[in-house]
Protein backbone atom coordinates (compact mmCIF):
# COMPACT_ATOMS: atom_id res chain seq x y z
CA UNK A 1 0.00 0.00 0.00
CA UNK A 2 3.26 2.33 0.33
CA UNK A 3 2.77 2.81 -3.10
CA UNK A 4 -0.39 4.12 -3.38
CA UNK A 5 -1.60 7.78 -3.21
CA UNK A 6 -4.06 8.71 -0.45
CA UNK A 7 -6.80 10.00 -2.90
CA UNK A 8 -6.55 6.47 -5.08
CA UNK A 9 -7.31 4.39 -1.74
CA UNK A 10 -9.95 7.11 -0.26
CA UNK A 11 -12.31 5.97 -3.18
CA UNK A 12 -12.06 2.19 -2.77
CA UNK A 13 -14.58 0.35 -0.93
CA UNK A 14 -13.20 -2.88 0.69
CA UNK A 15 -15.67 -4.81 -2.21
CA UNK A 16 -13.38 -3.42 -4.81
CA UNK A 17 -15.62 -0.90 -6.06
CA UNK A 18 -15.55 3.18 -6.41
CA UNK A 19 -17.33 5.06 -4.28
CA UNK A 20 -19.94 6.80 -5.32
CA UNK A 21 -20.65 10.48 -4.18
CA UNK A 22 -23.92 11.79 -2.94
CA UNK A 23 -25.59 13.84 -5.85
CA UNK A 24 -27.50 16.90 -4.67
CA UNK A 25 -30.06 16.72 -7.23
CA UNK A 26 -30.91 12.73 -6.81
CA UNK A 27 -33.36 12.09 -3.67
CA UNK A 28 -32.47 8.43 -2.41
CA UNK A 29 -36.22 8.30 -1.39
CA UNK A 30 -37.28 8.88 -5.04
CA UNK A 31 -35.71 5.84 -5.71
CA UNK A 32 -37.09 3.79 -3.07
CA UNK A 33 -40.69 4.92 -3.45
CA UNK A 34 -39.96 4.57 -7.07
CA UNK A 35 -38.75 1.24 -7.38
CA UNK A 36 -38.66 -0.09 -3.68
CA UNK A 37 -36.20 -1.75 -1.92
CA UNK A 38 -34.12 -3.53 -4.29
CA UNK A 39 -30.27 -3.23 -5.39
CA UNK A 40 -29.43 -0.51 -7.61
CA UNK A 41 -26.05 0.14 -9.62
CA UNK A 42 -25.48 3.46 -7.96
CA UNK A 43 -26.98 2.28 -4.63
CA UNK A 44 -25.79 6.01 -2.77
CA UNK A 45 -28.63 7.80 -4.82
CA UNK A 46 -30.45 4.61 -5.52
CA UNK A 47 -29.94 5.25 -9.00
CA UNK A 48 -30.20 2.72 -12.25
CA UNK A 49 -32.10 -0.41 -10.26
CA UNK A 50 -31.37 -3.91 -11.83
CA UNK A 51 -33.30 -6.13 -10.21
CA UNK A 52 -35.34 -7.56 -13.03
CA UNK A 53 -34.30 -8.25 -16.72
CA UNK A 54 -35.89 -4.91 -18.01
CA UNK A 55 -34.06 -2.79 -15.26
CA UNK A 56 -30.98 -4.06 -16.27
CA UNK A 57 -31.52 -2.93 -19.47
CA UNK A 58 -32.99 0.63 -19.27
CA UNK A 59 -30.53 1.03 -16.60
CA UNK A 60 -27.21 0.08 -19.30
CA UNK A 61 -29.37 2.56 -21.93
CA UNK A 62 -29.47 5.61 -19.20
CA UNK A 63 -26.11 5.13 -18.08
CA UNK A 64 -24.86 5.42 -21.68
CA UNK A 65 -27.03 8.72 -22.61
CA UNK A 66 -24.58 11.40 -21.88
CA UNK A 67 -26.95 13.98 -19.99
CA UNK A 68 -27.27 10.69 -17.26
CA UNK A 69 -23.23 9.69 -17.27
CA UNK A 70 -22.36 13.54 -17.05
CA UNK A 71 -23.28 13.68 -13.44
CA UNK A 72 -20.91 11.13 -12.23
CA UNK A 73 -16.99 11.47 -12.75
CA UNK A 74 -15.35 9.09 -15.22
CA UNK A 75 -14.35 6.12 -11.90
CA UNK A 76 -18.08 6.33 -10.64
CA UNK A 77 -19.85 5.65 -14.99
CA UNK A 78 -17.12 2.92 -14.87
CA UNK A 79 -18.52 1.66 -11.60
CA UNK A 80 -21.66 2.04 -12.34
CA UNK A 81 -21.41 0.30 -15.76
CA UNK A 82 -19.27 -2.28 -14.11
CA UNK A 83 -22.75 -3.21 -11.88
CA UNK A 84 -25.17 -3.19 -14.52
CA UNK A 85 -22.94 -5.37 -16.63
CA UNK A 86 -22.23 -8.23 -13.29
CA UNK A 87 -26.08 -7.64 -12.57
CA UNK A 88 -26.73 -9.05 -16.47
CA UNK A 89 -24.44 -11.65 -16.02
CA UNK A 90 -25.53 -12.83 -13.08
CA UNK A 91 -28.80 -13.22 -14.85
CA UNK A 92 -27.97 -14.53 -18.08
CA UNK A 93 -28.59 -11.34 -20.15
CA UNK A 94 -26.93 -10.18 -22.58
CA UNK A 95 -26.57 -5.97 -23.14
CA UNK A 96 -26.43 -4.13 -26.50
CA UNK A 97 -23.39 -2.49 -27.44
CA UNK A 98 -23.20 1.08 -26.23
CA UNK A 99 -22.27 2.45 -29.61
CA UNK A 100 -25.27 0.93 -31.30
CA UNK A 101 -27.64 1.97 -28.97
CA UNK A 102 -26.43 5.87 -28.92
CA UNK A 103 -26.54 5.66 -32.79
CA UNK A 104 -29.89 4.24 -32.68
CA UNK A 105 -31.13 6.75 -29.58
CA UNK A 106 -29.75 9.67 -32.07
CA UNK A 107 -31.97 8.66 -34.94
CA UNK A 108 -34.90 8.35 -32.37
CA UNK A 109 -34.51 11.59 -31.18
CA UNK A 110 -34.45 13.28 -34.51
CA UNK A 111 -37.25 11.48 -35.43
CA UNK A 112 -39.53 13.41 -32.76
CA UNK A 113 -38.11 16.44 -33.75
């Protein structure tokens, strides 16, 4: 550990994953009345649930839309994404490629326009 900087080790959990900072415009409650008690990939803001199948995958599409990833640094969209993805594979699943599904999200959205 002698090698390691004090700021690298302040943002490990023991589990091996980034911490995750409180957002100030995410209510934890939201998410609880929202979706209930259940595990979520960003479990400080209760955040991205993937409990079921169809959590798992709206929760890989909002991570990857960049007005949702913005609002976490680069460590806590990796941990995040890192979740989602052991949360699919835990259940059999398998998740679109992220490129494919922003090109796809772009032609949605100028569609509606």
């Amino acid at each position: 550990m002698a090698g390691r900087r004090l700021a690298d080790t302040a943002l490990k959990r023991p589990g091996g994953g980034s911490r995750i900072h409180r957002r100030p415009d995410a209510d934890p409650r939201e998410g609880v009345r929202k979706y209930g008690r259940t595990s979520y990939a960003d479990p400080v803001n209760k955040k991205y649930p993937v409990d079921t199948p169809g959590r798992i995958k709206a929760a890989w599409a909002y991570i990857h839309q960049p007005r949702n990833a913005e609002k976490y640094t680069s460590a806590e969209v990796r941990t995040i994404k890192r979740r989602i993805r052991d949360a699919a594979r835990r259940r059999k699943l398998s998740l679109p490629d992220p490129d494919e599904f922003i090109a796809l999200l772009k032609r949605v959205r100028k569609k509606r326009s």
